[in-house]
Protein backbone atom coordinates (compact mmCIF):
# COMPACT_ATOMS: atom_id res chain seq x y z
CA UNK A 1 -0.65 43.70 -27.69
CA UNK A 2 -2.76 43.28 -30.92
CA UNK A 3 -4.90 39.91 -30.05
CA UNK A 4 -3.53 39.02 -34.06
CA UNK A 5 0.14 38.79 -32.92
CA UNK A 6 1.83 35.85 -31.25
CA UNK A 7 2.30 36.41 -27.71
CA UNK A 8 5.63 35.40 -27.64
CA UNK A 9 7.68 36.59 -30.94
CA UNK A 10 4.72 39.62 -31.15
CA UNK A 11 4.99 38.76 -35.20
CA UNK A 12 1.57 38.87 -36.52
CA UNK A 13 0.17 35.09 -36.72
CA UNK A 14 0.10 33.69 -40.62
CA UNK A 15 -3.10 34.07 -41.89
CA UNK A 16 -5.01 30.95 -42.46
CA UNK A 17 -2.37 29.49 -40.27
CA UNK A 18 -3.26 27.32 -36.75
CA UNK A 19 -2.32 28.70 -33.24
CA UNK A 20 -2.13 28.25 -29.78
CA UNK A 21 -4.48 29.20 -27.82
CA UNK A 22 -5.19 30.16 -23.89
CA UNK A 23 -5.06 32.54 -20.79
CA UNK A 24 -6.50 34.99 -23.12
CA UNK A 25 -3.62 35.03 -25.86
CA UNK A 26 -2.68 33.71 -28.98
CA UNK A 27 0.98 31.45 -29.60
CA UNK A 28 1.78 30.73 -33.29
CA UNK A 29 2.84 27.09 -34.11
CA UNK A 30 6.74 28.31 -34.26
CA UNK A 31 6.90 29.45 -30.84
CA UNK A 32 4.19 26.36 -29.43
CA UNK A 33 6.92 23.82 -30.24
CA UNK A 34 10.20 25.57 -29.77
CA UNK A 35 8.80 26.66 -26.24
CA UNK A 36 9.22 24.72 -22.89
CA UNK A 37 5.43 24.73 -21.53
CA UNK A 38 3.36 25.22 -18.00
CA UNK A 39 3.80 22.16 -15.58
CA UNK A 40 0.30 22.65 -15.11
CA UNK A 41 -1.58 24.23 -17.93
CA UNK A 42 0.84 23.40 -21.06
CA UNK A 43 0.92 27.29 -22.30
CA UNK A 44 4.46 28.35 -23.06
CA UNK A 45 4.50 31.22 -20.86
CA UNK A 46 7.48 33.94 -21.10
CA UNK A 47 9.00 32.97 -18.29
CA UNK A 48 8.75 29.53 -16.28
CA UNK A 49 9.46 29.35 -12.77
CA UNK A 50 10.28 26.42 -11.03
CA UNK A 51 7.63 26.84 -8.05
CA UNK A 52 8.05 23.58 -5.43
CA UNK A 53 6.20 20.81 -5.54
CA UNK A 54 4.56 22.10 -8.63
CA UNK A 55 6.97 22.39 -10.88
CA UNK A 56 7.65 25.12 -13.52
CA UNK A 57 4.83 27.66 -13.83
CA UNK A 58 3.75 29.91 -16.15
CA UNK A 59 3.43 33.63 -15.11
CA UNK A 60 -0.35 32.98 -15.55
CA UNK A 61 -0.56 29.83 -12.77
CA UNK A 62 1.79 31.55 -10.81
CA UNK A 63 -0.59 34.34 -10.18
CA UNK A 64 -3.38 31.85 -9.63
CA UNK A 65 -1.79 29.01 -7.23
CA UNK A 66 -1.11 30.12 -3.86
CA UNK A 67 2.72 28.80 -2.61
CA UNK A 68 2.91 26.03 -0.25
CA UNK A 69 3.31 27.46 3.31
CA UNK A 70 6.62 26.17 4.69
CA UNK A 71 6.55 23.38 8.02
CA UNK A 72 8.31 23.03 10.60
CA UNK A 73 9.92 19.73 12.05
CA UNK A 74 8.24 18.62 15.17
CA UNK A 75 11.95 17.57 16.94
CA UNK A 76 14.41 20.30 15.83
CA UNK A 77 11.36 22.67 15.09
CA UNK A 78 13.77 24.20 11.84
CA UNK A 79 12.07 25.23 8.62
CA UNK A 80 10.98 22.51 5.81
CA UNK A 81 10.48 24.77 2.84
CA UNK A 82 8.03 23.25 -0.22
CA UNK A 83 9.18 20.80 -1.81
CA UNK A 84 11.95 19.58 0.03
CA UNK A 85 12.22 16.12 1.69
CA UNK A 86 10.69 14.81 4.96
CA UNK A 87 9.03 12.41 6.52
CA UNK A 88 5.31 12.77 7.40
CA UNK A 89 3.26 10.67 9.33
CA UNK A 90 0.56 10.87 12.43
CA UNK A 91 0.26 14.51 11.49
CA UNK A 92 3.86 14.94 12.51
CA UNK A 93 6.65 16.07 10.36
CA UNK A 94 10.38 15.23 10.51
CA UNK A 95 13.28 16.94 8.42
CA UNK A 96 15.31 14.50 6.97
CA UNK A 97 18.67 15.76 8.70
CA UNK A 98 16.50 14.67 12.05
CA UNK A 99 15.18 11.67 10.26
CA UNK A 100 18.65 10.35 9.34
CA UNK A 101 20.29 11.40 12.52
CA UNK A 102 17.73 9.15 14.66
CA UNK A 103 18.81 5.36 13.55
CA UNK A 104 15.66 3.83 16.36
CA UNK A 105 12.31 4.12 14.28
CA UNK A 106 9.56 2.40 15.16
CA UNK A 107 8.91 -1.00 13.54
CA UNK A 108 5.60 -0.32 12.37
CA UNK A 109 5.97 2.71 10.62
CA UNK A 110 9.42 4.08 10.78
CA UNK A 111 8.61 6.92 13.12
CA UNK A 112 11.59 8.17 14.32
CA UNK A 113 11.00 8.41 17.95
CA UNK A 114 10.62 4.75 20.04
CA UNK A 115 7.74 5.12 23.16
CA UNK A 116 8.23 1.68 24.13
CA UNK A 117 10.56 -1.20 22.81
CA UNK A 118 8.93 -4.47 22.29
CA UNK A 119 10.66 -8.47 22.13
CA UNK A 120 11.26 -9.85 19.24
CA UNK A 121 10.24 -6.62 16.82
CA UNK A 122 12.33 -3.43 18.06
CA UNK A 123 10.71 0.15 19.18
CA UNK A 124 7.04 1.20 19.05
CA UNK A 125 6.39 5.00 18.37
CA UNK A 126 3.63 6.59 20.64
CA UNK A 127 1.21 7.11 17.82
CA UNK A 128 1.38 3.13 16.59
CA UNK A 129 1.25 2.26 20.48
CA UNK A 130 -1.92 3.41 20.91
CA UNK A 131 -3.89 2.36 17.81
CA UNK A 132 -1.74 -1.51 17.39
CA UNK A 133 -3.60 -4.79 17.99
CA UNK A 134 -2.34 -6.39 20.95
CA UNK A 135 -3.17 -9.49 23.77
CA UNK A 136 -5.32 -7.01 25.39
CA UNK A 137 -7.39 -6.75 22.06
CA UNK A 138 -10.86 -8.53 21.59
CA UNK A 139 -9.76 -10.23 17.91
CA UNK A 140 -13.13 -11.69 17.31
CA UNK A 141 -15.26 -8.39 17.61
CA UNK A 142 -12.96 -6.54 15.44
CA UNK A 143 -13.26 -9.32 12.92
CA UNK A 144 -16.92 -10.03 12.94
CA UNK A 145 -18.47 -7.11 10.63
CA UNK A 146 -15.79 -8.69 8.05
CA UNK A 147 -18.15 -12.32 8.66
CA UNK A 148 -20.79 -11.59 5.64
CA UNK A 149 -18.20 -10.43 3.31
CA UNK A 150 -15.78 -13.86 4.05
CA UNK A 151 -19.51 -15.84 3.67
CA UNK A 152 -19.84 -14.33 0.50
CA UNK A 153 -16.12 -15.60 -1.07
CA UNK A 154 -17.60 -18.73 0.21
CA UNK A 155 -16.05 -19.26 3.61
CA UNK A 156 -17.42 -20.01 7.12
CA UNK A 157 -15.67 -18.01 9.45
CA UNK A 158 -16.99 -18.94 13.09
CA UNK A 159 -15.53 -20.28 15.58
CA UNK A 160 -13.24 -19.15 18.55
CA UNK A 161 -10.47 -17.26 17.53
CA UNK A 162 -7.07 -17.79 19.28
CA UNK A 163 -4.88 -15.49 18.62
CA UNK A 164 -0.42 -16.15 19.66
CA UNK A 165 1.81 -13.47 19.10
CA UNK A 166 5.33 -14.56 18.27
CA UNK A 167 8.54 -12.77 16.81
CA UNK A 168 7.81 -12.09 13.52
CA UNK A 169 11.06 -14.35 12.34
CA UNK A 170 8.95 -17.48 13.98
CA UNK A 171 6.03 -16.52 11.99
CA UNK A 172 7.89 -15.61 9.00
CA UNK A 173 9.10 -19.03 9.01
CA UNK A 174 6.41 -20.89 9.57
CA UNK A 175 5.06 -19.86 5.68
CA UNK A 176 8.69 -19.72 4.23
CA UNK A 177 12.03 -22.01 5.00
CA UNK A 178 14.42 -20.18 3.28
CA UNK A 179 15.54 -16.84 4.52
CA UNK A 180 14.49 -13.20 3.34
CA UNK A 181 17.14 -12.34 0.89
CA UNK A 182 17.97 -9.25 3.11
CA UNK A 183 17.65 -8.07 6.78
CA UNK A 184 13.71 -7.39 8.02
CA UNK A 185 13.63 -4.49 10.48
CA UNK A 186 10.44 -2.78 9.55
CA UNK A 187 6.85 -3.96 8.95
CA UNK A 188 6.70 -2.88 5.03
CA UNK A 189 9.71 -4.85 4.45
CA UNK A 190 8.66 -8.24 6.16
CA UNK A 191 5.21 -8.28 4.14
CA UNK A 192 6.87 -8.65 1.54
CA UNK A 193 7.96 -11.76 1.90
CA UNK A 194 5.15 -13.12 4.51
CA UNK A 195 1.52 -12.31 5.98
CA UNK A 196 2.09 -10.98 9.56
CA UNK A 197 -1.07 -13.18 11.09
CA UNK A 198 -0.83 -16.94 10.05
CA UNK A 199 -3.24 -19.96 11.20
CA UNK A 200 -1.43 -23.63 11.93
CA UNK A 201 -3.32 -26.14 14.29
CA UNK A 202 -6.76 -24.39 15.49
CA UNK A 203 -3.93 -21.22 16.30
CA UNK A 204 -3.60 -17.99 15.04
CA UNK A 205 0.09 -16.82 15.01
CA UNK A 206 0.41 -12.63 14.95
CA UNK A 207 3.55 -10.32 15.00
CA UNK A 208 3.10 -8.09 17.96
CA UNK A 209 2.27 -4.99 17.56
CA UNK A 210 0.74 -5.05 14.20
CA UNK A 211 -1.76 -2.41 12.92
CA UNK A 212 -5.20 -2.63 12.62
CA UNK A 213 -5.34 -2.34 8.99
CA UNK A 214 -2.90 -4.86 8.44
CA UNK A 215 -4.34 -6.99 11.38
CA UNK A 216 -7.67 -7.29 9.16
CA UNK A 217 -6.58 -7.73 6.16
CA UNK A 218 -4.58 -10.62 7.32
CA UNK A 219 -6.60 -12.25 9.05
CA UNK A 220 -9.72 -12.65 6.79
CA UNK A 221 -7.29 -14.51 4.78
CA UNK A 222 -6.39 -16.93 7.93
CA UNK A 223 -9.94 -17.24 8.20
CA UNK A 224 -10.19 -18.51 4.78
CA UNK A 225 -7.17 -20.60 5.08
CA UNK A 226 -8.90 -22.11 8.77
CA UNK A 227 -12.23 -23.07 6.69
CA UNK A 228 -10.03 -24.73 3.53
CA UNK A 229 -7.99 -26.60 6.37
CA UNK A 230 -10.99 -27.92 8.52
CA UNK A 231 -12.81 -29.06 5.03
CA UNK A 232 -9.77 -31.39 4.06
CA UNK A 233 -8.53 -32.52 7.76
CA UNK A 234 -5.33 -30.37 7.26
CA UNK A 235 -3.48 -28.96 10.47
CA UNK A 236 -2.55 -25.79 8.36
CA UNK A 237 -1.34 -24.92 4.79
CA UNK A 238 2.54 -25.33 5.23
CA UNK A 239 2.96 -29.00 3.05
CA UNK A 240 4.71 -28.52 -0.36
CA UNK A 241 1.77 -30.06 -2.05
CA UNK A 242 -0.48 -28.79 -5.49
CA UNK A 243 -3.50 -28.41 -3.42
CA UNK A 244 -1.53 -26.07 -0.44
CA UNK A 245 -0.16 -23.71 -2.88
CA UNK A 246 -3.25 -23.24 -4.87
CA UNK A 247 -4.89 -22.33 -1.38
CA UNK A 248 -2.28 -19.99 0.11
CA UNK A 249 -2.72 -18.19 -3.13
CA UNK A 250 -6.53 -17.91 -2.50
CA UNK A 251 -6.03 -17.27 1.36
CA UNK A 252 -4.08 -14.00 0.14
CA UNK A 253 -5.77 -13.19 -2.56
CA UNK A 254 -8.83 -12.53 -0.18
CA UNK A 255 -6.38 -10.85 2.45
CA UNK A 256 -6.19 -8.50 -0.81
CA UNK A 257 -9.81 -7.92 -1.53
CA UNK A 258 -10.28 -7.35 1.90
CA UNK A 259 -7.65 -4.47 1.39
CA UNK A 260 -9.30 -3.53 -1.51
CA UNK A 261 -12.98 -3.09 0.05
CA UNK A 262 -11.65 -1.29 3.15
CA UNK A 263 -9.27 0.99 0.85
CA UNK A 264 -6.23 -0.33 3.00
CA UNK A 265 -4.12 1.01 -0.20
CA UNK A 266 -0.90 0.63 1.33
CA UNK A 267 -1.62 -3.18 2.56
CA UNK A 268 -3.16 -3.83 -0.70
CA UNK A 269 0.24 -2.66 -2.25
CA UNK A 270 2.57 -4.37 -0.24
CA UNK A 271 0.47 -7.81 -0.80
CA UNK A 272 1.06 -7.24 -4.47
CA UNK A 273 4.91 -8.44 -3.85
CA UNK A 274 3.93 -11.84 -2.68
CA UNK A 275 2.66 -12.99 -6.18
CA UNK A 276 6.66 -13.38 -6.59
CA UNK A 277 6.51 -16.09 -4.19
CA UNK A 278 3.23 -17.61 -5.08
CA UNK A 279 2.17 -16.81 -8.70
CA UNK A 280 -1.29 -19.00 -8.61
CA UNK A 281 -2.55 -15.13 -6.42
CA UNK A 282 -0.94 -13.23 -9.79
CA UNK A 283 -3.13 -15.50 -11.92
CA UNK A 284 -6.35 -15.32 -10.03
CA UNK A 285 -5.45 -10.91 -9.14
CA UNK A 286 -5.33 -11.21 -13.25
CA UNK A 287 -8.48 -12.70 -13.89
CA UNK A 288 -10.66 -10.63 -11.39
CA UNK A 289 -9.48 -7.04 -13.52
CA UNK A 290 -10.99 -8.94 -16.38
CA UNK A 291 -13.62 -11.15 -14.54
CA UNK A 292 -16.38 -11.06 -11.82
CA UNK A 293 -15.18 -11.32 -8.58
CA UNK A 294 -18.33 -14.57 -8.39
CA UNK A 295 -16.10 -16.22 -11.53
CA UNK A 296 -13.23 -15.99 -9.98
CA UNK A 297 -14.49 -17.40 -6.60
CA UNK A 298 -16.00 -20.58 -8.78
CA UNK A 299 -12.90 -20.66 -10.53
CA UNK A 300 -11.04 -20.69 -7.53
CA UNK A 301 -13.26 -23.43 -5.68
CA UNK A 302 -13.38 -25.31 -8.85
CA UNK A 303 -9.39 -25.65 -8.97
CA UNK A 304 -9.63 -26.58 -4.75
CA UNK A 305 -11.70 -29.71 -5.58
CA UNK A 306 -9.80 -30.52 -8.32
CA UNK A 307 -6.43 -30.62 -6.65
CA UNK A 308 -7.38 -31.68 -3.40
CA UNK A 309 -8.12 -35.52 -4.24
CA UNK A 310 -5.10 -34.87 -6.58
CA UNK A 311 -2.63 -34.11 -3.62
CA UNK A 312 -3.75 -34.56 -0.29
């Protein structure tokens, strides 16, 4: 085709006129807006194609961008063509006729195959079984590399570290008295609502089974929340009072930039929900997008002494 006509209409492009340009060929400002375009490079190829998960391609990408090999579900070992929907997790995938079929999935990450059931929080999968903080686990040398960076937000976090595991409904409502506006049976749906690890009286109450990312991020909050409670003589953070709500805010606002360091996106997500129950963490996640993370931390210690005389 002459290089001076429009790829699409082949009319000779208006002289002194604009076009469209790529892949080699020209596309005159008619056929540029009256023509769907390329999922992935915006030219308004001849034909589109919808090609899974990419969307619809131009004959140029199509030619370029190698299809998606098809998987196969690890249980009923049938076909999951591109595009279509599954679960995947551990390096396993499920079709979602086997995912839907199985109603026991594990607590912790919805696996769809229980290795061992647990009291008080349902099935464990195999993979979460073997990687999941436990009564056999050392807490305190898992937590110690995270000392420095809890020093830095202004916190001292020694001291012996006594760890309880408890249902998480007990723990749950030790931090909130009314009840979650719908049924918990998964991990990512009781975060939303409540930190799995929680400190109250030189204790440090944990949902069984929890993950190690979750297990950290947690916990250097607790940490915090042990320091603010041994400063002021408090047996834990649970009174209705100006001062404890200011400081549960901090306490999970530094479970979040824990998250946030150790690119724990998913925790880091899910703590996100609770500014609905405490807005004080919205204000202070606000100010440190805008702000040093050393202002906020004097910010945050200059509200603590202000309330606590105020309150306590």
């Amino acid at each position: 085709m002459n290089s001076q006509n429009c790829y699409l209409c082949e009319k000779s492009l208006p002289q002194g006129q604009s076009y469209y340009e790529d892949h080699g060929h020209r596309v005159c400002l008619t056929c540029f807006k009256g023509t769907p375009r390329c999922a992935r490079c915006r030219f308004p190829g001849k034909e589109l194609v919808n090609t899974p998960p990419k969307g619809m391609l131009c004959e140029f990408c199509r030619q370029v961008i190698e299809p998606e090999a098809s998987q196969h579900c690890s249980f009923c070992k049938g076909e999951i063509r591109a595009g279509e929907s599954h679960y995947e997790g551990h390096g396993e995938v499920v079709c979602i006729h086997c995912f839907k079929q199985i109603k026991t999935r594990c607590f912790t990450c919805r696996f769809p195959q229980i290795e061992k059931q647990v009291e008080g929080i349902g099935g464990v999968c195999k993979h979460c079984l073997e990687k999941v903080i436990g009564s056999h686990t050392n807490l305190e040398e898992i937590l110690a590399p995270l000392y420095p960076f809890l020093q830095g937000l202004g916190h001292d976090p020694q001291g012996e570290i006594k760890g309880v595991f408890l249902a998480p409904l007990i723990i749950l409502g030790m931090q909130e008295k009314a009840a979650p506006p719908a049924p918990i049976e998964f991990l990512d749906e009781y975060v939303q609502f409540a930190m799995p690890a929680w400190y109250m009286k030189d204790l440090f109450y944990l949902v069984p089974m929890l993950t190690r990312d979750w297990f950290i991020a947690s916990m250097t909050g607790q940490l915090a929340a042990r320091d603010l409670c041994r400063r002021q003589g408090l047996p834990d953070l649970n009174e209705p009072t100006a001062y404890n709500f200011f400081a549960r805010s901090w306490c999970l606002f530094v479970s979040h930039q824990t998250a946030k360091k150790l690119k724990f996106s998913q925790v880091e997500k899910r703590i996100n929900r609770q500014g609905e129950i405490l807005p004080d963490f919205n204000k202070l996640l606000a100010m440190s997008e805008h702000r040093s993370l050393k202002e906020v931390i004097r910010f945050a210690q200059a509200q603590l002494s202000s309330l606590a005389p105020k309150s306590l």
